[in-house]
PDB file of N, CA and C in Angstrom:
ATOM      1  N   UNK A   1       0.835  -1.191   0.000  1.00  0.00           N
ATOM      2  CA  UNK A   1       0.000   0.000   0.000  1.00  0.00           C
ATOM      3  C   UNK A   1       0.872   1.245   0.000  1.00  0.00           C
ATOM      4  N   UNK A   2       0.579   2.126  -0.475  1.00  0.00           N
ATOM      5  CA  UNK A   2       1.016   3.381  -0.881  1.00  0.00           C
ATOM      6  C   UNK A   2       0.487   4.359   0.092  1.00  0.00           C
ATOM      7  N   UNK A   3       1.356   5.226   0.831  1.00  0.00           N
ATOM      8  CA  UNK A   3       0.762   6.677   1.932  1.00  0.00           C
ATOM      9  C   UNK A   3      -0.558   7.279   0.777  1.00  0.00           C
ATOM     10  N   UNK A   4      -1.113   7.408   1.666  1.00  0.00           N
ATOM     11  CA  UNK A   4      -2.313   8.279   1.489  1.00  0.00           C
ATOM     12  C   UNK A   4      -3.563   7.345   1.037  1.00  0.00           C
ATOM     13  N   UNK A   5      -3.598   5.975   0.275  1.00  0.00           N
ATOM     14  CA  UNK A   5      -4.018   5.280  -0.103  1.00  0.00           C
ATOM     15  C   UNK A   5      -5.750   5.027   1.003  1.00  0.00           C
ATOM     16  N   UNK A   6      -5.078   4.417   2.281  1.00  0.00           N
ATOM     17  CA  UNK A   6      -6.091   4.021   3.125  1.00  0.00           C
ATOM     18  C   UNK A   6      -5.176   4.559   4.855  1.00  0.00           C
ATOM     19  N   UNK A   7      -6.105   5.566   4.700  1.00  0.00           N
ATOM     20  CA  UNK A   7      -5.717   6.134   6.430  1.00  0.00           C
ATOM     21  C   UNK A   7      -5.975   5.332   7.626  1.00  0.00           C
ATOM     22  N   UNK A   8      -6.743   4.094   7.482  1.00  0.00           N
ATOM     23  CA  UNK A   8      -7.303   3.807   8.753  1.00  0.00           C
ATOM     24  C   UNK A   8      -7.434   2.356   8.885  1.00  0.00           C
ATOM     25  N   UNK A   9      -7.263   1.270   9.520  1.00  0.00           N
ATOM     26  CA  UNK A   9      -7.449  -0.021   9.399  1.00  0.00           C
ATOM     27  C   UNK A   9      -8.980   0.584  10.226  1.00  0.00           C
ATOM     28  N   UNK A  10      -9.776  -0.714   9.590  1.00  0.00           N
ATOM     29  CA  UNK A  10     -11.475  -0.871  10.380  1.00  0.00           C
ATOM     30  C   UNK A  10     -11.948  -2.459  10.162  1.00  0.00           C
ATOM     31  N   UNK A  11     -11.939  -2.245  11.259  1.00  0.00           N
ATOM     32  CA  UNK A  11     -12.463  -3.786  11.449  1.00  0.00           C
ATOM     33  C   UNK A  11     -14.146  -3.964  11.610  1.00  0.00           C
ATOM     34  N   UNK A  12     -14.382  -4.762  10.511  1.00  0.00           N
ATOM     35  CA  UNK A  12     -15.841  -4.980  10.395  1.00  0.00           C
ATOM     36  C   UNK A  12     -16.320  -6.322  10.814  1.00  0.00           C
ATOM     37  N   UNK A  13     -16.990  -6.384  11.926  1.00  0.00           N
ATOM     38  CA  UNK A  13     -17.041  -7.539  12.673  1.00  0.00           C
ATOM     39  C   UNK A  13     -18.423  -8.482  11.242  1.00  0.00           C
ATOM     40  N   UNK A  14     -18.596  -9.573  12.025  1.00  0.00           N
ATOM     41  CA  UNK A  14     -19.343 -10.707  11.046  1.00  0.00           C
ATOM     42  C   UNK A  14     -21.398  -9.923  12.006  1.00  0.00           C
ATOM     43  N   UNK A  15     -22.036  -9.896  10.789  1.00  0.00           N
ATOM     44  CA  UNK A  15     -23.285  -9.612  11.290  1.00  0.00           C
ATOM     45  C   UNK A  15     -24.128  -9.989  12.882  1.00  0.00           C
ATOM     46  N   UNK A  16     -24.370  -9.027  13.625  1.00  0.00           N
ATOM     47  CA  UNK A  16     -25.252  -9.862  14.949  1.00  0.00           C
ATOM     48  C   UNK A  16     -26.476  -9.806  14.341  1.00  0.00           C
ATOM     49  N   UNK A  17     -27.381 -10.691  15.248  1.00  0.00           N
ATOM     50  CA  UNK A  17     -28.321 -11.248  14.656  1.00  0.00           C
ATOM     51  C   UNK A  17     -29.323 -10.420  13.981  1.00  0.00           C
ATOM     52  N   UNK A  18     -29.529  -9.767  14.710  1.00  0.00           N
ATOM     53  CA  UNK A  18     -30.564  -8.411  13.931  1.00  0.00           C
ATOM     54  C   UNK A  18     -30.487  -7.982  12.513  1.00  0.00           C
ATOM     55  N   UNK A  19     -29.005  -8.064  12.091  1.00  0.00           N
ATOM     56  CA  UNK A  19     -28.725  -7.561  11.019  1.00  0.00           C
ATOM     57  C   UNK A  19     -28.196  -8.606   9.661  1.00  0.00           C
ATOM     58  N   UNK A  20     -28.096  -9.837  10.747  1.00  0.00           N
ATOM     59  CA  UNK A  20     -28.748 -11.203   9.562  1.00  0.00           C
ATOM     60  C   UNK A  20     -30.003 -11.161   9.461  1.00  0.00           C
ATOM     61  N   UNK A  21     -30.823 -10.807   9.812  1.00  0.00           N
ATOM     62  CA  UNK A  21     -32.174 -11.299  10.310  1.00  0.00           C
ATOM     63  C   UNK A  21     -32.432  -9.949   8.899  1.00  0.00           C
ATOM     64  N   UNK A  22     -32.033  -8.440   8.407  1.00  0.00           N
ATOM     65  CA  UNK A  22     -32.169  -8.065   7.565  1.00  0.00           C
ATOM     66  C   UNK A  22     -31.911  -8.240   6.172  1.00  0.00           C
ATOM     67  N   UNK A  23     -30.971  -8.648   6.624  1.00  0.00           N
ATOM     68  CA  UNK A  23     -29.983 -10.014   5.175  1.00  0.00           C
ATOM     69  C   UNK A  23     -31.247 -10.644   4.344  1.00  0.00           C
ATOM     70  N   UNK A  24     -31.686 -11.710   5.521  1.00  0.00           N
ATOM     71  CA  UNK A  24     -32.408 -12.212   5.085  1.00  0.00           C
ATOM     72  C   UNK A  24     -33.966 -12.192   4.743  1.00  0.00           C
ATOM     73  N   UNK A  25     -34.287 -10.648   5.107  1.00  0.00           N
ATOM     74  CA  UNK A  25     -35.396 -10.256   4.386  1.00  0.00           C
ATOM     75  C   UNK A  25     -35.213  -9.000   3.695  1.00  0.00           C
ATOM     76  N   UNK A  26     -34.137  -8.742   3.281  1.00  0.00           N
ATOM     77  CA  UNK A  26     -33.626  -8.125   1.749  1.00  0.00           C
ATOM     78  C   UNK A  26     -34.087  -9.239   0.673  1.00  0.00           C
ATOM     79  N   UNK A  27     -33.128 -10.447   1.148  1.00  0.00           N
ATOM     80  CA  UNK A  27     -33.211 -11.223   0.223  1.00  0.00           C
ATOM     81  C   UNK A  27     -34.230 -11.771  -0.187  1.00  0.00           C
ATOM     82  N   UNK A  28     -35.589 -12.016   0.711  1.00  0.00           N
ATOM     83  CA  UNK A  28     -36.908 -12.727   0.615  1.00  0.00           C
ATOM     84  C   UNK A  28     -37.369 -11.780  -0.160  1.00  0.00           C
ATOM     85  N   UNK A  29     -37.994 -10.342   0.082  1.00  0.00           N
ATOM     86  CA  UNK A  29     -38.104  -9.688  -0.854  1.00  0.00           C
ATOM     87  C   UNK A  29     -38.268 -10.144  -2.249  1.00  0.00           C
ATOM     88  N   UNK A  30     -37.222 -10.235  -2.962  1.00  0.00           N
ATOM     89  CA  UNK A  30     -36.897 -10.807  -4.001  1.00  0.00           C
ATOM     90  C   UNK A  30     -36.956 -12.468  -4.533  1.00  0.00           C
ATOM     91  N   UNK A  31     -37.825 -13.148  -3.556  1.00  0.00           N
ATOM     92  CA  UNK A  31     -37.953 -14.741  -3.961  1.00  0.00           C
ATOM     93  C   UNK A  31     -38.749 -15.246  -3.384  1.00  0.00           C
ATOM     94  N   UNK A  32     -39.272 -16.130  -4.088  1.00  0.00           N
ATOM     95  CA  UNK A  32     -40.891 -16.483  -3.021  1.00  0.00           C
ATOM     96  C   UNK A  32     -40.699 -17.699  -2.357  1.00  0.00           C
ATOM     97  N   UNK A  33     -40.557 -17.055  -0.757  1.00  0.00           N
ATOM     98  CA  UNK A  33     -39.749 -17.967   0.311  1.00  0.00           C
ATOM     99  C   UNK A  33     -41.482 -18.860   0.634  1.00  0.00           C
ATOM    100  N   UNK A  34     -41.393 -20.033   1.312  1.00  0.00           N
ATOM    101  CA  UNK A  34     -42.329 -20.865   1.905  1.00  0.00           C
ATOM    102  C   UNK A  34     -42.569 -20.138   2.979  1.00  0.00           C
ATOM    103  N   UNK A  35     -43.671 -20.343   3.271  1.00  0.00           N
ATOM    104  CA  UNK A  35     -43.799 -19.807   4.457  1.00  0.00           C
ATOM    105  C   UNK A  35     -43.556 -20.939   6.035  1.00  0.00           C
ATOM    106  N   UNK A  36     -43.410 -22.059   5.534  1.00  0.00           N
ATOM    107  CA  UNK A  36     -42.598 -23.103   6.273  1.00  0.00           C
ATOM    108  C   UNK A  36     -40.943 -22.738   6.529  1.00  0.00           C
ATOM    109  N   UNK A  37     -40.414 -22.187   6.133  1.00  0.00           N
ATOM    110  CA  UNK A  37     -39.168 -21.315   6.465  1.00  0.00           C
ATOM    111  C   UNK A  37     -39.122 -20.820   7.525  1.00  0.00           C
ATOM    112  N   UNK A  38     -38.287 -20.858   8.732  1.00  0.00           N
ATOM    113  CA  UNK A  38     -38.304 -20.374   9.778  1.00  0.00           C
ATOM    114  C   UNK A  38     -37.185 -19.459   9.900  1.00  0.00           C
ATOM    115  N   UNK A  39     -37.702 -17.831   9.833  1.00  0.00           N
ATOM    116  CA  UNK A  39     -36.718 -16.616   9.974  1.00  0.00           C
ATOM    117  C   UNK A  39     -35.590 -17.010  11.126  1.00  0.00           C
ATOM    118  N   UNK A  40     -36.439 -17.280  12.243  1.00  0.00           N
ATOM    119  CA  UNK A  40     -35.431 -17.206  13.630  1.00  0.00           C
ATOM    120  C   UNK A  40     -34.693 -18.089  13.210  1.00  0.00           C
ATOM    121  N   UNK A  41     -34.942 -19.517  13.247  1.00  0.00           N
ATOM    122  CA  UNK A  41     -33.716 -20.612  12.830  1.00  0.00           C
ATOM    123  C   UNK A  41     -32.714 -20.526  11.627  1.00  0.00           C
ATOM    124  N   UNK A  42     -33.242 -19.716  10.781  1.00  0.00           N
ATOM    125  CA  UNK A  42     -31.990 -19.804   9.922  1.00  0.00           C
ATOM    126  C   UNK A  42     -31.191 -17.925  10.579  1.00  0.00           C
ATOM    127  N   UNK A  43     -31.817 -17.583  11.327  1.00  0.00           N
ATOM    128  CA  UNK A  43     -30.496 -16.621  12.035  1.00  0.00           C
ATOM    129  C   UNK A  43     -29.895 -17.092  12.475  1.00  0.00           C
ATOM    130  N   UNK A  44     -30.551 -18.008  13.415  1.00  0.00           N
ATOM    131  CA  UNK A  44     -29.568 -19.095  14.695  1.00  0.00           C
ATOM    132  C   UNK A  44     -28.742 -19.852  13.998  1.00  0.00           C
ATOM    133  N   UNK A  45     -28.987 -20.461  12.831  1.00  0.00           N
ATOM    134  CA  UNK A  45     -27.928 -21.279  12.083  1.00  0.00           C
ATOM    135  C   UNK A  45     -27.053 -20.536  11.003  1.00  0.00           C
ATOM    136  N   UNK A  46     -26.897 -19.375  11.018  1.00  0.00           N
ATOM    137  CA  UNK A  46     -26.025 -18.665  10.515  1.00  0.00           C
ATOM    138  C   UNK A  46     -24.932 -17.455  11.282  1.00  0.00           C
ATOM    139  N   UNK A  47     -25.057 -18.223  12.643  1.00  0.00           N
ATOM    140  CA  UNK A  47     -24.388 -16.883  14.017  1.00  0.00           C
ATOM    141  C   UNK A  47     -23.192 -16.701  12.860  1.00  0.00           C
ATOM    142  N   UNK A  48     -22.482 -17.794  12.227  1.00  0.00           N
ATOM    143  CA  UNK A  48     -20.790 -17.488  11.988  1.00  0.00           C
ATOM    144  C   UNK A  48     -20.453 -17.086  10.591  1.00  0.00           C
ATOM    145  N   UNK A  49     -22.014 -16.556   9.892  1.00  0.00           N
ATOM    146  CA  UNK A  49     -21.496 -16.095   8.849  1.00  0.00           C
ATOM    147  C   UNK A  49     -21.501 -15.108   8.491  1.00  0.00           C
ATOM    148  N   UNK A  50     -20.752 -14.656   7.151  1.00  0.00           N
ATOM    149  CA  UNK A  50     -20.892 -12.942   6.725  1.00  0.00           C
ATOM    150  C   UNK A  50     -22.210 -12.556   6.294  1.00  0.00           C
ATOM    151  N   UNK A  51     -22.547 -11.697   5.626  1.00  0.00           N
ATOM    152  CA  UNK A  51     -23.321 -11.210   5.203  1.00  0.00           C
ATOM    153  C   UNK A  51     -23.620 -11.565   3.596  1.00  0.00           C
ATOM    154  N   UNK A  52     -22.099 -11.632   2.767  1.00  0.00           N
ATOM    155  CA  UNK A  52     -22.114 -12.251   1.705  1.00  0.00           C
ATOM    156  C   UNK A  52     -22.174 -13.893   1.570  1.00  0.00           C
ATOM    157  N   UNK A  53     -22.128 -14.583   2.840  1.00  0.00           N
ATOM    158  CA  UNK A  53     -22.171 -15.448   3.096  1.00  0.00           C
ATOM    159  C   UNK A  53     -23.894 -16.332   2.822  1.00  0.00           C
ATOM    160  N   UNK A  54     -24.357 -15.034   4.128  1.00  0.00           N
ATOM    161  CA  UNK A  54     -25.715 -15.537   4.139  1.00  0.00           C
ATOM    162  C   UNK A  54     -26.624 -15.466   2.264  1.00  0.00           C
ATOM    163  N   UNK A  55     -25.761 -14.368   1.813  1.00  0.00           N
ATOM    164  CA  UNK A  55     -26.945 -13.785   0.595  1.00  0.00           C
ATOM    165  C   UNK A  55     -26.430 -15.195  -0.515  1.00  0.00           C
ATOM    166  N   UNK A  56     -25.517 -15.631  -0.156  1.00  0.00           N
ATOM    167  CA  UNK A  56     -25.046 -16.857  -0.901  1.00  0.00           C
ATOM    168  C   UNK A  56     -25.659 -18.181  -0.794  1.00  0.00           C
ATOM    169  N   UNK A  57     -26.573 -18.241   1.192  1.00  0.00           N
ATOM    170  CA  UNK A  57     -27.423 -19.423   0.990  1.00  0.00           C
ATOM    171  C   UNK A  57     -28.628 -19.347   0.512  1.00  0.00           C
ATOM    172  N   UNK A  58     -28.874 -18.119   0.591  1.00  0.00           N
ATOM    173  CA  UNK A  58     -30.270 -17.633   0.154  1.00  0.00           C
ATOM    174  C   UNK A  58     -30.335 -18.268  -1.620  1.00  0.00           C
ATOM    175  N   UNK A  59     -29.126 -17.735  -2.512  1.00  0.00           N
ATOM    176  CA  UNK A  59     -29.219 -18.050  -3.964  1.00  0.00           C
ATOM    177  C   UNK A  59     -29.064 -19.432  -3.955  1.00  0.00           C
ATOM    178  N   UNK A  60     -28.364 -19.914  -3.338  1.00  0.00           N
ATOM    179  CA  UNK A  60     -28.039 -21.391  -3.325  1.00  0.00           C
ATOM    180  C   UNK A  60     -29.139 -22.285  -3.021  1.00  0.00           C
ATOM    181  N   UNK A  61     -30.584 -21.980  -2.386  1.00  0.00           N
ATOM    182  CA  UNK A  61     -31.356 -22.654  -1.997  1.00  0.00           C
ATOM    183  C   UNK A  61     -32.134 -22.390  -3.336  1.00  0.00           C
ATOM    184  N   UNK A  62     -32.595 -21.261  -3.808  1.00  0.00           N
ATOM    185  CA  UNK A  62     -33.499 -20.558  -4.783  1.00  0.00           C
ATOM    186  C   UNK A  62     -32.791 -21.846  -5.836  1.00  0.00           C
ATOM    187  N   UNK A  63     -31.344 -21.693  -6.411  1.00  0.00           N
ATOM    188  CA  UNK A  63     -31.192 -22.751  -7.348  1.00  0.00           C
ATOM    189  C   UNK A  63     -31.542 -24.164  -6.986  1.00  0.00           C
ATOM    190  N   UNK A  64     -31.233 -24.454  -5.912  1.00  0.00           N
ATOM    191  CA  UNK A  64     -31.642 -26.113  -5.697  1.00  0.00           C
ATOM    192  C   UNK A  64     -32.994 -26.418  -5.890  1.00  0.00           C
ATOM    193  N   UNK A  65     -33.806 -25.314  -5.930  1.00  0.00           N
ATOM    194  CA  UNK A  65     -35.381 -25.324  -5.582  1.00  0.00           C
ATOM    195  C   UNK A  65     -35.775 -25.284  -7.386  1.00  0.00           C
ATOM    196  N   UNK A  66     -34.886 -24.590  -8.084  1.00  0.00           N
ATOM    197  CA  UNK A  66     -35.136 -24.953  -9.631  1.00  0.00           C
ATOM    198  C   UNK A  66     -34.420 -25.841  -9.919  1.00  0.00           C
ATOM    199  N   UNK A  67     -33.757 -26.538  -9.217  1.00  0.00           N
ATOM    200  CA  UNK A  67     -33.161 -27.750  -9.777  1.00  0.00           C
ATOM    201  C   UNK A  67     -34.127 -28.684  -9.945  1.00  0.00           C
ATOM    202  N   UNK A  68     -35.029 -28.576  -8.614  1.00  0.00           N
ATOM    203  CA  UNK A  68     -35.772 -29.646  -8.091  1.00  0.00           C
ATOM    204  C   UNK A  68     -37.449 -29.883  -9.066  1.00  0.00           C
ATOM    205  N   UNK A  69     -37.300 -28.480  -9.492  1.00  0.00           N
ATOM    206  CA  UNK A  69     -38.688 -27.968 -10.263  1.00  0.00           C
ATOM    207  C   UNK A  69     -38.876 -26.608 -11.040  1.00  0.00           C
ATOM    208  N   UNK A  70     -37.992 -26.710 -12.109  1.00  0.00           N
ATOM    209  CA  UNK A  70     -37.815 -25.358 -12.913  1.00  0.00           C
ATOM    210  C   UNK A  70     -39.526 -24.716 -13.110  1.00  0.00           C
ATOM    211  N   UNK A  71     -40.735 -25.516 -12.054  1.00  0.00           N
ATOM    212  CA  UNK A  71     -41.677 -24.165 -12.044  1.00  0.00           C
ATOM    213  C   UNK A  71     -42.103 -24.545 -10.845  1.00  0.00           C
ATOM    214  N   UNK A  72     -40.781 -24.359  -9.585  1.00  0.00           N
ATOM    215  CA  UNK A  72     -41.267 -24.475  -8.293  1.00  0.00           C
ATOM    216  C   UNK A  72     -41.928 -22.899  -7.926  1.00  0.00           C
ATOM    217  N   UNK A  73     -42.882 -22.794  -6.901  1.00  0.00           N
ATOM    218  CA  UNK A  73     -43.404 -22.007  -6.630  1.00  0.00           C
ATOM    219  C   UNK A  73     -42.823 -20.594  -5.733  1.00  0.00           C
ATOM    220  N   UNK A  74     -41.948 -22.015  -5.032  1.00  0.00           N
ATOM    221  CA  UNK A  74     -41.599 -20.945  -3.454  1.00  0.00           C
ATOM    222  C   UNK A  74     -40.180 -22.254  -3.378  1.00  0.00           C
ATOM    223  N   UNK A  75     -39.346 -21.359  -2.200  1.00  0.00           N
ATOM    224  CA  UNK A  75     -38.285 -21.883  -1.706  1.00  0.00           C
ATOM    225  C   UNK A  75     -38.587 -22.486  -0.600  1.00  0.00           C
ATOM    226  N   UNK A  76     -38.371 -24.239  -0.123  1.00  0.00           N
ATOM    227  CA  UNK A  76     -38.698 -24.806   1.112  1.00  0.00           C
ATOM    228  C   UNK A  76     -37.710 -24.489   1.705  1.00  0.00           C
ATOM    229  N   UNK A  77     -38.207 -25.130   3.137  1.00  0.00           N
ATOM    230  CA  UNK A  77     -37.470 -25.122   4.129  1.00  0.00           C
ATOM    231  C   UNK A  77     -35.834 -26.129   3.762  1.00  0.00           C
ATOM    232  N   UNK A  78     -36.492 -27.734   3.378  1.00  0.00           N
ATOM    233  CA  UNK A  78     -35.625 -28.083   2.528  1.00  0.00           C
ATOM    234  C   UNK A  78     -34.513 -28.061   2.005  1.00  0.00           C
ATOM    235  N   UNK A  79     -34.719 -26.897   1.249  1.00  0.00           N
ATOM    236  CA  UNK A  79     -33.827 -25.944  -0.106  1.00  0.00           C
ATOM    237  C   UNK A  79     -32.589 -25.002   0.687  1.00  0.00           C
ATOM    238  N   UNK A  80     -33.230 -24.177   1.993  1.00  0.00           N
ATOM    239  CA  UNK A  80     -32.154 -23.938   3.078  1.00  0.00           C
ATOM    240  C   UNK A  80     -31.780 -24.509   3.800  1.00  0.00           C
ATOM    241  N   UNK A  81     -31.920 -25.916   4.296  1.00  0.00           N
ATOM    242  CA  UNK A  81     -31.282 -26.702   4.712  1.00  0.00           C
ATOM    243  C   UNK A  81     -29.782 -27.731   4.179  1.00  0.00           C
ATOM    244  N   UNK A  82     -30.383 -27.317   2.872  1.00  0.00           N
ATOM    245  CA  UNK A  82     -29.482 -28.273   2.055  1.00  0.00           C
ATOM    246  C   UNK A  82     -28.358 -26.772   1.583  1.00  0.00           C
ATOM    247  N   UNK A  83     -28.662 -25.844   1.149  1.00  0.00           N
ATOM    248  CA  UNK A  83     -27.273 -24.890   1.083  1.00  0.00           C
ATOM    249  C   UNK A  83     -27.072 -24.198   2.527  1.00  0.00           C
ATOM    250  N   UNK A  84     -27.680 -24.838   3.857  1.00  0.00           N
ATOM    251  CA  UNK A  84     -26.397 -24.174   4.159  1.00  0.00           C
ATOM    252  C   UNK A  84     -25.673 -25.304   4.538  1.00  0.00           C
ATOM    253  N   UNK A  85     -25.656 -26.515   4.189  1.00  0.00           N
ATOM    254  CA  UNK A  85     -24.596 -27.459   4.003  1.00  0.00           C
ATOM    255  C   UNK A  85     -23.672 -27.459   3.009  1.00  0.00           C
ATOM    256  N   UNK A  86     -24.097 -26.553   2.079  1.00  0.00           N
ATOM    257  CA  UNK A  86     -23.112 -26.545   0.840  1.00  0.00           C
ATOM    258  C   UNK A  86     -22.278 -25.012   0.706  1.00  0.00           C
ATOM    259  N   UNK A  87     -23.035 -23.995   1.369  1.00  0.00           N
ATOM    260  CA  UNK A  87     -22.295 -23.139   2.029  1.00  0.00           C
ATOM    261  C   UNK A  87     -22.487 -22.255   2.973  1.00  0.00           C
ATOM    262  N   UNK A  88     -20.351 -22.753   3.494  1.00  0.00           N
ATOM    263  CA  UNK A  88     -20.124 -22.901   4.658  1.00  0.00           C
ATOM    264  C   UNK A  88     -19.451 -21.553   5.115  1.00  0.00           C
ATOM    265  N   UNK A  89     -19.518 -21.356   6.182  1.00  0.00           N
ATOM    266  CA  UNK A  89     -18.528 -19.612   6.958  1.00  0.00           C
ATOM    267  C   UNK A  89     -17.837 -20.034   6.505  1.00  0.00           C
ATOM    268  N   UNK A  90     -16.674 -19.043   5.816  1.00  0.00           N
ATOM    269  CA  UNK A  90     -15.111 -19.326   5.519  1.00  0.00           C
ATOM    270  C   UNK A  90     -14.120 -18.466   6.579  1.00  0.00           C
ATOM    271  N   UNK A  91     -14.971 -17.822   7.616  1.00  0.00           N
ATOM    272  CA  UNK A  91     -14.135 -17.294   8.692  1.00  0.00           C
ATOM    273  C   UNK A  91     -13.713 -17.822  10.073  1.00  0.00           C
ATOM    274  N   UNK A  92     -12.564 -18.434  10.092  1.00  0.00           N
ATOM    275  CA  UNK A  92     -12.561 -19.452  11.309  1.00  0.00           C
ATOM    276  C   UNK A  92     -12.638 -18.893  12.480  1.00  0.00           C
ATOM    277  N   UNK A  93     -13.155 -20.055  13.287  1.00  0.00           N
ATOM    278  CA  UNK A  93     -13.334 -18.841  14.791  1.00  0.00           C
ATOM    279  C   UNK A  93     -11.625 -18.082  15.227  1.00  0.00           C
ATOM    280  N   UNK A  94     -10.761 -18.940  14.921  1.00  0.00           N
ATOM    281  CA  UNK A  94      -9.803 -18.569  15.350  1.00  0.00           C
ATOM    282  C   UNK A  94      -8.994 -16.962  14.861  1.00  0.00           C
ATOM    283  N   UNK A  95      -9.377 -17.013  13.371  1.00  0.00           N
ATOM    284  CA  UNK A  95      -9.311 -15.792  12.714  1.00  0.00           C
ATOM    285  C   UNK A  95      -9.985 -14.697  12.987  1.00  0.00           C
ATOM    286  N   UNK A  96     -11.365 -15.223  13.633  1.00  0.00           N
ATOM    287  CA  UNK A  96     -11.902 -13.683  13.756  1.00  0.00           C
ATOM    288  C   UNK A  96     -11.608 -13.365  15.259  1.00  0.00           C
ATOM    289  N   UNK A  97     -11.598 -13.834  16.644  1.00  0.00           N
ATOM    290  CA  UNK A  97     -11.130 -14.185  17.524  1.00  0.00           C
ATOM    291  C   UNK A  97      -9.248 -13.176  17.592  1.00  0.00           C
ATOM    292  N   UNK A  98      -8.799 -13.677  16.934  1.00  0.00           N
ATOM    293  CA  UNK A  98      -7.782 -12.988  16.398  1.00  0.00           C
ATOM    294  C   UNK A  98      -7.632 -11.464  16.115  1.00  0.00           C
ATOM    295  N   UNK A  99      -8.568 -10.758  15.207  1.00  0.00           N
ATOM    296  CA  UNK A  99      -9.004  -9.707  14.672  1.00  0.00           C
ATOM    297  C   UNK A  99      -9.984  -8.903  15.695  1.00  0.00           C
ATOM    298  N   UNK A 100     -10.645  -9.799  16.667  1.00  0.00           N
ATOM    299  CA  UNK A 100     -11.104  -8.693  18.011  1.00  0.00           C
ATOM    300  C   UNK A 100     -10.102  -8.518  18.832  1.00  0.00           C
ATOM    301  N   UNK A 101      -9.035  -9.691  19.444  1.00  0.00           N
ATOM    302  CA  UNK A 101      -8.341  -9.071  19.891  1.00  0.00           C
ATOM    303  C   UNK A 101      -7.266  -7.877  19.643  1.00  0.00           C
ATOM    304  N   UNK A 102      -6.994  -8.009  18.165  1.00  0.00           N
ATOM    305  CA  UNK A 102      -6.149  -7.006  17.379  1.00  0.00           C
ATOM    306  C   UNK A 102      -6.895  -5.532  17.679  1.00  0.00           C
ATOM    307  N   UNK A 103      -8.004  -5.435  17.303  1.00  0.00           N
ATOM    308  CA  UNK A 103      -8.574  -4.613  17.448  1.00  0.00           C
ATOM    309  C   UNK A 103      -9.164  -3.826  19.218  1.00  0.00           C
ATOM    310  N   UNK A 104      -8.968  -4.851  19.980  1.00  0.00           N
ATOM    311  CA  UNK A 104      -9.166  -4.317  21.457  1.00  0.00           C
ATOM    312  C   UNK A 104      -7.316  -3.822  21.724  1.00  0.00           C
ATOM    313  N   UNK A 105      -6.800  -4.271  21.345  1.00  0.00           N
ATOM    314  CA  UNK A 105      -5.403  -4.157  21.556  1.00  0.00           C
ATOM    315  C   UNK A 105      -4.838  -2.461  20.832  1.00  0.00           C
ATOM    316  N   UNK A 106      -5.409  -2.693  19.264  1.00  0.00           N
ATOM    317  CA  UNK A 106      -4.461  -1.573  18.829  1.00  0.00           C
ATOM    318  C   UNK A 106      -5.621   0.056  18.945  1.00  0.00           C
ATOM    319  N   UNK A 107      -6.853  -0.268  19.350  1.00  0.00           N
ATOM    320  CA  UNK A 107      -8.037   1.147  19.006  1.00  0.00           C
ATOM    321  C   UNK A 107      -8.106   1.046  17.410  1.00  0.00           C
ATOM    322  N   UNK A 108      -8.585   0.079  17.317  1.00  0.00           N
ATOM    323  CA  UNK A 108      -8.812  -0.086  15.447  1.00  0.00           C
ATOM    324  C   UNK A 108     -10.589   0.346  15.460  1.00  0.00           C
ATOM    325  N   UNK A 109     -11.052   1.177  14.722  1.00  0.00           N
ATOM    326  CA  UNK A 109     -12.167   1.472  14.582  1.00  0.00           C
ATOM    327  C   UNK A 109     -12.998   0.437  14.030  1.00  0.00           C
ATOM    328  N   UNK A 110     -14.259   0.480  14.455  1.00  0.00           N
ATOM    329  CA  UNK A 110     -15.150  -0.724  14.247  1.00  0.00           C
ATOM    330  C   UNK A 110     -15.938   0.294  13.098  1.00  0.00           C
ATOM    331  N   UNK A 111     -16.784  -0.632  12.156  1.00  0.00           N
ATOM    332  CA  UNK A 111     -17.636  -0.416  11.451  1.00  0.00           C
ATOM    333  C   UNK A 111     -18.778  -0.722  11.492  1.00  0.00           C
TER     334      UNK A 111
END
């Protein structure tokens, strides 16, 4: 990196729940979720992921659900069960764990 480039390290922690919980009705919005889908449980089963993470099981279910029936109606419960087995947090606890303490240590601004 080059002076002047980026003044500031910021550490952007992984979504709390509230703000998965918006993730994932950005994303519903846009796809016709079952109503057998349970909002709370797929927050609870996504504590460890990003945000691009989550919007990734969301597409990942929508395709399995046209895999299953290129004139399925709605996305099952099913359909999110099965991507978020196929995708997974790529942030290990140890890494982010790492990056709070860095950040309690050096006054790194949060985002």
């Amino acid at each position: 990196m080059r002076p002047g480039r980026i003044d500031r390290i910021i550490y952007v922690p992984l979504p709390d729940a509230a703000t998965r919980r918006e993730i994932f009705n950005l994303q519903f919005h846009s796809m016709p979720v079952s109503k057998e889908v349970d909002l709370d449980e797929l927050v609870l089963q996504t504590d460890t992921y990003s945000g691009a993470e989550i919007t990734a099981v969301c597409r990942e279910a929508a395709l399995l659900a046209l895999e299953e029936d290129m004139q399925a109606n709605c996305i099952m419960k099913r359909h999110f069960t099965q991507a978020l087995s196929t995708v997974t947090p790529r942030i290990p606890d140890s890494l982010r764990r790492f990056y709070e303490e860095y950040q309690e240590k050096s006054g790194l601004h949060t985002l």
